[in-house]
Every structure is written in C-alpha cells, then in structure tokens.
Protein backbone atom coordinates (compact mmCIF):
# COMPACT_ATOMS: atom_id res chain seq x y z
CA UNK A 1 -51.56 -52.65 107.39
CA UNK A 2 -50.17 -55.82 109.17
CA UNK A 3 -46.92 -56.94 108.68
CA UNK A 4 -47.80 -59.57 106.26
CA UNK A 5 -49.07 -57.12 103.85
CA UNK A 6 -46.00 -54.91 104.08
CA UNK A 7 -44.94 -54.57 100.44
CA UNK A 8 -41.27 -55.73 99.29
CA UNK A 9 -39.15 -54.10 97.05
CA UNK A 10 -36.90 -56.97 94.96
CA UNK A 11 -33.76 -56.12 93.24
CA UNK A 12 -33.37 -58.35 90.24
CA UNK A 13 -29.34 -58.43 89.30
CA UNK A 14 -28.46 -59.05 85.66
CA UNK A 15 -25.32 -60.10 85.02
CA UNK A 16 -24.38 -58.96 88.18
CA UNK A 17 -24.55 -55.30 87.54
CA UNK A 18 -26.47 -53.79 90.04
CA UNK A 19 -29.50 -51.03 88.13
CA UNK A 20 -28.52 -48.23 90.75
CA UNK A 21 -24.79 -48.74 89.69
CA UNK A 22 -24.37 -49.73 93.28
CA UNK A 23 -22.71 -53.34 92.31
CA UNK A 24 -19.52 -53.97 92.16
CA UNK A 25 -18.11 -54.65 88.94
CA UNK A 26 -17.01 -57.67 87.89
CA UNK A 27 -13.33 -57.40 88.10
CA UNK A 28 -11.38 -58.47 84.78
CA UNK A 29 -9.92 -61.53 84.50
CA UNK A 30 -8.01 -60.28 81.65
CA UNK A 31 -4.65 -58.78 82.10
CA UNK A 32 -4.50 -55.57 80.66
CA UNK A 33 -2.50 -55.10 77.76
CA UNK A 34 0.78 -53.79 78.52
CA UNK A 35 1.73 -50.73 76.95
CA UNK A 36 2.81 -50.54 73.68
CA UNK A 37 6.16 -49.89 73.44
CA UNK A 38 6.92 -46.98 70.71
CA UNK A 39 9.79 -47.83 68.59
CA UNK A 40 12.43 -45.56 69.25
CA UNK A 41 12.93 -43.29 66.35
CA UNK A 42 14.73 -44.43 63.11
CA UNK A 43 18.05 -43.24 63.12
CA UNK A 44 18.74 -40.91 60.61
CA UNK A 45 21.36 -41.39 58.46
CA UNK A 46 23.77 -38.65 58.66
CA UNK A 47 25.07 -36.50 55.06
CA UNK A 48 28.02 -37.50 53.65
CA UNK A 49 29.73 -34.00 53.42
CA UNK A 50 32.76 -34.67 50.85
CA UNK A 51 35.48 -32.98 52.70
CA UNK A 52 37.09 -30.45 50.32
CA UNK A 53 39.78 -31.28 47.65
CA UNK A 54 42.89 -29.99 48.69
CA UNK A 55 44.05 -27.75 45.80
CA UNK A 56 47.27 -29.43 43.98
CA UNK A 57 50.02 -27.31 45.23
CA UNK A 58 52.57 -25.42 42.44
CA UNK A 59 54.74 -27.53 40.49
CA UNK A 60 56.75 -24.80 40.23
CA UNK A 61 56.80 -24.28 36.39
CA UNK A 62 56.03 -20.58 35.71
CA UNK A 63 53.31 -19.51 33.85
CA UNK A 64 55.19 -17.68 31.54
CA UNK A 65 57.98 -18.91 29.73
CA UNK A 66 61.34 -17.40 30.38
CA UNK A 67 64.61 -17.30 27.89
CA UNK A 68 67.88 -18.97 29.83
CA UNK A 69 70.73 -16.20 29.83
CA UNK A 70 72.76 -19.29 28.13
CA UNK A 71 72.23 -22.61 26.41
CA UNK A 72 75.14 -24.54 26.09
CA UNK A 73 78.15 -22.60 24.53
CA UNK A 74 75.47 -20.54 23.46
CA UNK A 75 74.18 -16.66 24.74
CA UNK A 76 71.12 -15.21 24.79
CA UNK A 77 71.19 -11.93 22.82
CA UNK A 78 67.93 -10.68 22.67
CA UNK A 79 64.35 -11.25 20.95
CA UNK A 80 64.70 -10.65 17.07
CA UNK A 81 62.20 -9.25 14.71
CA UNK A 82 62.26 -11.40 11.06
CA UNK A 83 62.57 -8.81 7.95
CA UNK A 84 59.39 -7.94 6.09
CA UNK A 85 60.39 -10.48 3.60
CA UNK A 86 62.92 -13.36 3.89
CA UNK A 87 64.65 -14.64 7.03
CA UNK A 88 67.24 -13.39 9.84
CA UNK A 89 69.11 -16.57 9.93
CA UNK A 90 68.25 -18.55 7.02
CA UNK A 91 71.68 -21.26 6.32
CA UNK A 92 69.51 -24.23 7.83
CA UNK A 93 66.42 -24.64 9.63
CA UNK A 94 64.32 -27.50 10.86
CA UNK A 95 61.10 -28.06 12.75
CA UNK A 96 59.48 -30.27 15.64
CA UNK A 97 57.16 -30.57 17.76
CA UNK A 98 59.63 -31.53 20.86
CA UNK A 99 61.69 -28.56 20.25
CA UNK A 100 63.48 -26.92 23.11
CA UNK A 101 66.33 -24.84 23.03
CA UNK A 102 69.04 -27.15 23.59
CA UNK A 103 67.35 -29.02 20.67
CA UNK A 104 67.93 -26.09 18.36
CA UNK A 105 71.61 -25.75 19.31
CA UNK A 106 72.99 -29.04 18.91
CA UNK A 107 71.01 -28.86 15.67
CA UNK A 108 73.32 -25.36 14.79
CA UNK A 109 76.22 -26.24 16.36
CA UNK A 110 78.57 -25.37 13.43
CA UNK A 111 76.84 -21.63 13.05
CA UNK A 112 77.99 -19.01 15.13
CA UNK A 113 73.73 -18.10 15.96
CA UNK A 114 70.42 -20.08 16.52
CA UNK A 115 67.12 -18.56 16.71
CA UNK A 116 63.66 -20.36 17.66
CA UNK A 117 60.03 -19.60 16.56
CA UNK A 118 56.61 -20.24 17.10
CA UNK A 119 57.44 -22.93 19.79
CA UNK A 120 58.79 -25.36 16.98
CA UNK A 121 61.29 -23.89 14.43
CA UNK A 122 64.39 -23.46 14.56
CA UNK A 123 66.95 -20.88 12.43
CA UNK A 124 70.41 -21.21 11.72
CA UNK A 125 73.25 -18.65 10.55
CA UNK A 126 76.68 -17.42 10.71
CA UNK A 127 75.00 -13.69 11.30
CA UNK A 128 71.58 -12.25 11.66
CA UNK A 129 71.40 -10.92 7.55
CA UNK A 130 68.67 -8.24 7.87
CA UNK A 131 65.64 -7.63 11.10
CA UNK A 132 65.82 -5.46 14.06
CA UNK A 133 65.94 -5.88 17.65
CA UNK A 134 61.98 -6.70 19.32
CA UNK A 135 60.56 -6.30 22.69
CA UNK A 136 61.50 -8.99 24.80
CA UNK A 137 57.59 -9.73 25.58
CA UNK A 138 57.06 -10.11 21.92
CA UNK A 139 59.21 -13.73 22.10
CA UNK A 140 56.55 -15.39 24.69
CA UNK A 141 55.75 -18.66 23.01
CA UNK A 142 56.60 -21.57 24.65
CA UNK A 143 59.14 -23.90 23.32
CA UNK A 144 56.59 -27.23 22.06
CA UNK A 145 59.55 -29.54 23.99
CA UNK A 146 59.67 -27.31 27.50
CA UNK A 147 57.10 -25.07 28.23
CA UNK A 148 59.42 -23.46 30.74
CA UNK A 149 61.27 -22.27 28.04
CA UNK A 150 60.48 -19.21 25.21
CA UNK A 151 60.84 -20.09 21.48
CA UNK A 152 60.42 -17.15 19.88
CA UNK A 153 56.82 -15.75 18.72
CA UNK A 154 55.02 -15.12 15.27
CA UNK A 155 57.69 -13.50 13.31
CA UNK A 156 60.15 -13.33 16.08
CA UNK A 157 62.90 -14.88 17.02
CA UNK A 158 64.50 -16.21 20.22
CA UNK A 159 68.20 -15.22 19.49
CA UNK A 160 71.24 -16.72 20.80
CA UNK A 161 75.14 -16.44 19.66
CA UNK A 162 78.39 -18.30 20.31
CA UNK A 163 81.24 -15.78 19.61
CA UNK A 164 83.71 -18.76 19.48
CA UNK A 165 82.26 -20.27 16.08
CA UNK A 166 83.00 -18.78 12.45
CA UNK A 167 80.03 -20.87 11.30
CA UNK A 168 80.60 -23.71 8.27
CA UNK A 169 83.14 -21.78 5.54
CA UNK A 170 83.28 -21.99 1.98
CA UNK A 171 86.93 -22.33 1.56
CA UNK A 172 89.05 -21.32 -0.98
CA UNK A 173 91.04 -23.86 -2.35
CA UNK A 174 90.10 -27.59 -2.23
CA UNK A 175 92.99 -30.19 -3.49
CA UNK A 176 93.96 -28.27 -6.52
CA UNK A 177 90.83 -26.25 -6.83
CA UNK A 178 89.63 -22.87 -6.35
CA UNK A 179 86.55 -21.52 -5.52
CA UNK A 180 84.38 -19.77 -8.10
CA UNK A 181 81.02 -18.54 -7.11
CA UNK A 182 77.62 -19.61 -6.01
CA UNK A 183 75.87 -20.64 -9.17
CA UNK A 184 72.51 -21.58 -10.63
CA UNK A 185 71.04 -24.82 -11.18
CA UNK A 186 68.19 -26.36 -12.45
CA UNK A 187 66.78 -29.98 -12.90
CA UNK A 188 65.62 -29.72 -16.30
CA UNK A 189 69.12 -27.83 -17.45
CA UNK A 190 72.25 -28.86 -15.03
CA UNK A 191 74.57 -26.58 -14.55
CA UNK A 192 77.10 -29.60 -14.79
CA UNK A 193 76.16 -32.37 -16.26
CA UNK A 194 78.84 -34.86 -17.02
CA UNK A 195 79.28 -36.68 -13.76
CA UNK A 196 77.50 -36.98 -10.81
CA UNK A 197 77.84 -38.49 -7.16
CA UNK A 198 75.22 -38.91 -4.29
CA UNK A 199 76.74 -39.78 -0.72
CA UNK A 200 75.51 -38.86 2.64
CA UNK A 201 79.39 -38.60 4.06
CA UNK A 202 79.41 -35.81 1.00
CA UNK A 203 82.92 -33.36 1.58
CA UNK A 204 84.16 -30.90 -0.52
CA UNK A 205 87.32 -33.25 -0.69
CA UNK A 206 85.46 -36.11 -1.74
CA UNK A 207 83.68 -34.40 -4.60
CA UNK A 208 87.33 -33.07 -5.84
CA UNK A 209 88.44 -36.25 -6.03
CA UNK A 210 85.67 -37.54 -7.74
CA UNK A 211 85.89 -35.05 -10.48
CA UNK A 212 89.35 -35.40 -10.49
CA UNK A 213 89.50 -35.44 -14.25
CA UNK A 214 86.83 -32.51 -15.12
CA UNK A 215 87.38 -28.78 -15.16
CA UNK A 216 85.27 -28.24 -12.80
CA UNK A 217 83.18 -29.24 -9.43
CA UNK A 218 80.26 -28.49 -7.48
CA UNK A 219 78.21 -29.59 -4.84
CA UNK A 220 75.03 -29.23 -4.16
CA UNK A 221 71.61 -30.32 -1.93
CA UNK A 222 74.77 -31.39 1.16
CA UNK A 223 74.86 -34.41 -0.65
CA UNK A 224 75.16 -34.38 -4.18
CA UNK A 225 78.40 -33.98 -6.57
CA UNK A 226 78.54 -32.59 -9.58
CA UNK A 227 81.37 -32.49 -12.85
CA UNK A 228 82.04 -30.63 -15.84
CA UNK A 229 84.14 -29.14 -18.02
CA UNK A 230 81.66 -26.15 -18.93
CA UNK A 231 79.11 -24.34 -17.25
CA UNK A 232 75.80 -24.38 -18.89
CA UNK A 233 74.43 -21.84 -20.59
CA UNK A 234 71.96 -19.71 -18.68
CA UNK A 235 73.55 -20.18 -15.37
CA UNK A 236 74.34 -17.06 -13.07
CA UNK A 237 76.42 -16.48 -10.20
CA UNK A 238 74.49 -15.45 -6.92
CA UNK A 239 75.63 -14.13 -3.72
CA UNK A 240 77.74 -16.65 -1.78
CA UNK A 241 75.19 -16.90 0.82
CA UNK A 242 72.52 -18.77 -1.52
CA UNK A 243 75.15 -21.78 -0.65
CA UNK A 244 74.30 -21.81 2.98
CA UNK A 245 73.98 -25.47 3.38
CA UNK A 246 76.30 -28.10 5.24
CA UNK A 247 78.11 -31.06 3.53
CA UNK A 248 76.61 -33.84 5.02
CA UNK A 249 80.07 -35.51 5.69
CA UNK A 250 82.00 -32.35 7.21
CA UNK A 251 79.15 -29.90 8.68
CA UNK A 252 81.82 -27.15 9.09
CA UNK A 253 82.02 -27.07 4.56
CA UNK A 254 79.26 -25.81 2.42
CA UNK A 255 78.03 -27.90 0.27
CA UNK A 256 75.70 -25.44 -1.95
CA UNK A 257 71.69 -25.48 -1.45
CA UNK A 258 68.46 -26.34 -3.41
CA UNK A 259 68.89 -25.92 -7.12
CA UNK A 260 72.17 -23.55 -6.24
CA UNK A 261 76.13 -25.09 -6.53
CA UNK A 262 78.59 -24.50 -4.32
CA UNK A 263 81.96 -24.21 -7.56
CA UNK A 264 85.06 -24.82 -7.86
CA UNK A 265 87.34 -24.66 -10.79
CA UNK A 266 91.12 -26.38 -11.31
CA UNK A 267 93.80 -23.93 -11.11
CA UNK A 268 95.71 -22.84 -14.40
C-alpha cells in the first residue's frame, strides 16, 4: 500500500469536547458562586425567671390576742364566766365595732369594773353580781378596735377593776329628800304622773328642784323627771340595783333605768 493510500483517522471536535475525553474543557467564564453564607443561629430569647417574692417580714402583732395586766386606772382580774341567766356586770353596757379596751373604760369610768365580750361589747358595774372565774384561754376574741388586744369570748368576759372607784351611788338624801326604793313603772300606767321633765344635763338635784312642790320625785331612763304626790297603784319596789343607770348630767348619781324609778320622798 503506497503512501497515498495510507488511510487517515479524523477527529471531528464538537463543541470542543474531545470524544475520548482527552480535550480540555472549556474553562468557565463564570465565577463560581461564593458560598452561601448560613445565617448564624437566631438567638434565643432567654426565660424570664420571676425572681422569688420576698416573704413580708412580721409586723410584729401576735397571732393571738393578749389581755394588758392594766388599762388605764384599771386592772386586769381575770377572764369571767356570765351566769346561766342574766349578766355579771349589768349597770350599763354599750356596743361597737371599734371597741378596744381603753374604749370600754372611759365608757365605765364612774364603775368600779368593766368587762368586754365577743370583740364588741362592753359591761359595766360597781361588782361582778353572780358568774365564776373561766380559763384564761376561754377570753381569746379579739377586741373589733385592736386585734392585739382580747375582748372577752362567747359568754365570757374580759374583767378588769379599779379599787379606787365606789361606782355611781344612789344617795340618800337629795335637798330635802330621802330616798325610798327602786320602783316600778310603766308607760301605759306612770308611777308618777303629775309632772314631768326631760333634760340631757338630768341630776338628782335638778329633778328635786323641779318637783319642788310634789311629795315625791323620781328619775328615770338618765334623763327623765318625774312628780307626784302618790304612787300609783300597782307599783312595787325592786332591788336597788334595777336603778343601775347614770344621770346624764352627774354620771357618778343614778338616775333609775328602763321602765324602773330611781324615788325619793320629802322628809316629814
């Protein structure tokens, strides 16, 4: 075979990519991309952890309330057990609901005793009349005025005494009248019934002179003056301590008590 003849072996390139992989390849003209950048992780947001409450600290008032070993002029004597029926102290009483102890004594002040109960009452009297000494734990209500102090209990009584007081007195003479008794009234039959005064500065004094002219006097409700020169029929004399209320014009005089009269008669 001459030379001429010799046979030729052509390598066709497409795209210039060689078939036996032997071409170069085209190099990019493209940048490659860069590389992503990963966001950097979200922060999280951190738990608001309440801190913890600091407990308030002690105000100091006791839990339990206590009865002062004195209250004014005033000494505690002990806790007092009410009678079965009736009252301990029963010459004047009152009730609120901001009652303390010193509360209850100014409100006695012209009895020799003062007793408190069930946090809001409070008991007057020139002596304890019936009851019995209590367990001191049974007078553990707190006063409705200071809870730091103890007003008594159901049926008991927070007991305090002032040995200088003789408590209001029912004396015996008045001007030129003498005491009688502790009598009966009524409002549909008065005891005496010829006169009559009303006054809020009420003394036994004031009602003598009133009835000046009359045989006799009483007084009555702290306020009220009464004249006569008989004593109804049906009314009875009653023990002296039925007339347990002040005058309202001289709280050291008795001026009788609801529907009961405090009499005097002019001396022969």
């Amino acid at each position: 075979i001459t030379a001429e003849f010799m046979p030729v072996n052509m390598v066709i390139f497409r795209d210039g990519i060689s078939p036996t992989g032997t071409g170069t390849p085209p190099t990019s003209t493209t940048a490659p991309p860069s590389s992503t950048v990963i966001p950097t992780t979200t922060t999280v947001p951190t738990t608001t952890v309440p801190t913890t409450t600091t407990p308030p600290t002690s105000t100091g008032v006791p839990t339990t309330p206590t009865s002062p070993a004195q209250v004014g002029d005033y000494e505690f004597v002990y806790c007092w057990a009410e009678p079965e029926a009736g009252r301990a102290l029963a010459d004047k009483s009152t009730a609120a609901d901001d009652m303390t102890l010193e509360k209850c004594a100014t409100f006695c002040a012209a009895y020799p005793y003062f007793g408190t109960q069930w946090s809001r009452e409070c008991w007057c009297g020139s002596e304890p009349s019936t009851g019995t000494l209590a367990p001191l734990g049974d007078c553990d209500y707190a006063c409705t005025g200071d809870a730091t102090q103890a007003c008594g209990g159901s049926r008991r009584l927070s007991l305090y005494h002032n040995a200088a007081l003789t408590g209001p007195q029912q004396p015996a003479t008045v001007g030129n009248y003498e005491f009688q008794a502790c009598v009966t009234d009524s409002q549909g039959l008065r005891t005496l019934s010829e006169d009559m005064l009303r006054s809020d500065d009420m003394t036994l004094e004031t009602c003598a002179t009133f009835c000046g002219g009359y045989t006799y006097f009483g007084t009555e409700w702290s306020t009220e003056c009464w004249c006569g020169n008989t004593l109804a029929a049906g009314a009875t004399t009653v023990a002296a301590s039925q007339c347990s209320m002040t005058c309202s014009g001289n709280g050291n005089q008795l001026c009788g008590n609801g529907d009961r009269l405090s009499v005097y008669k002019l001396a022969a």
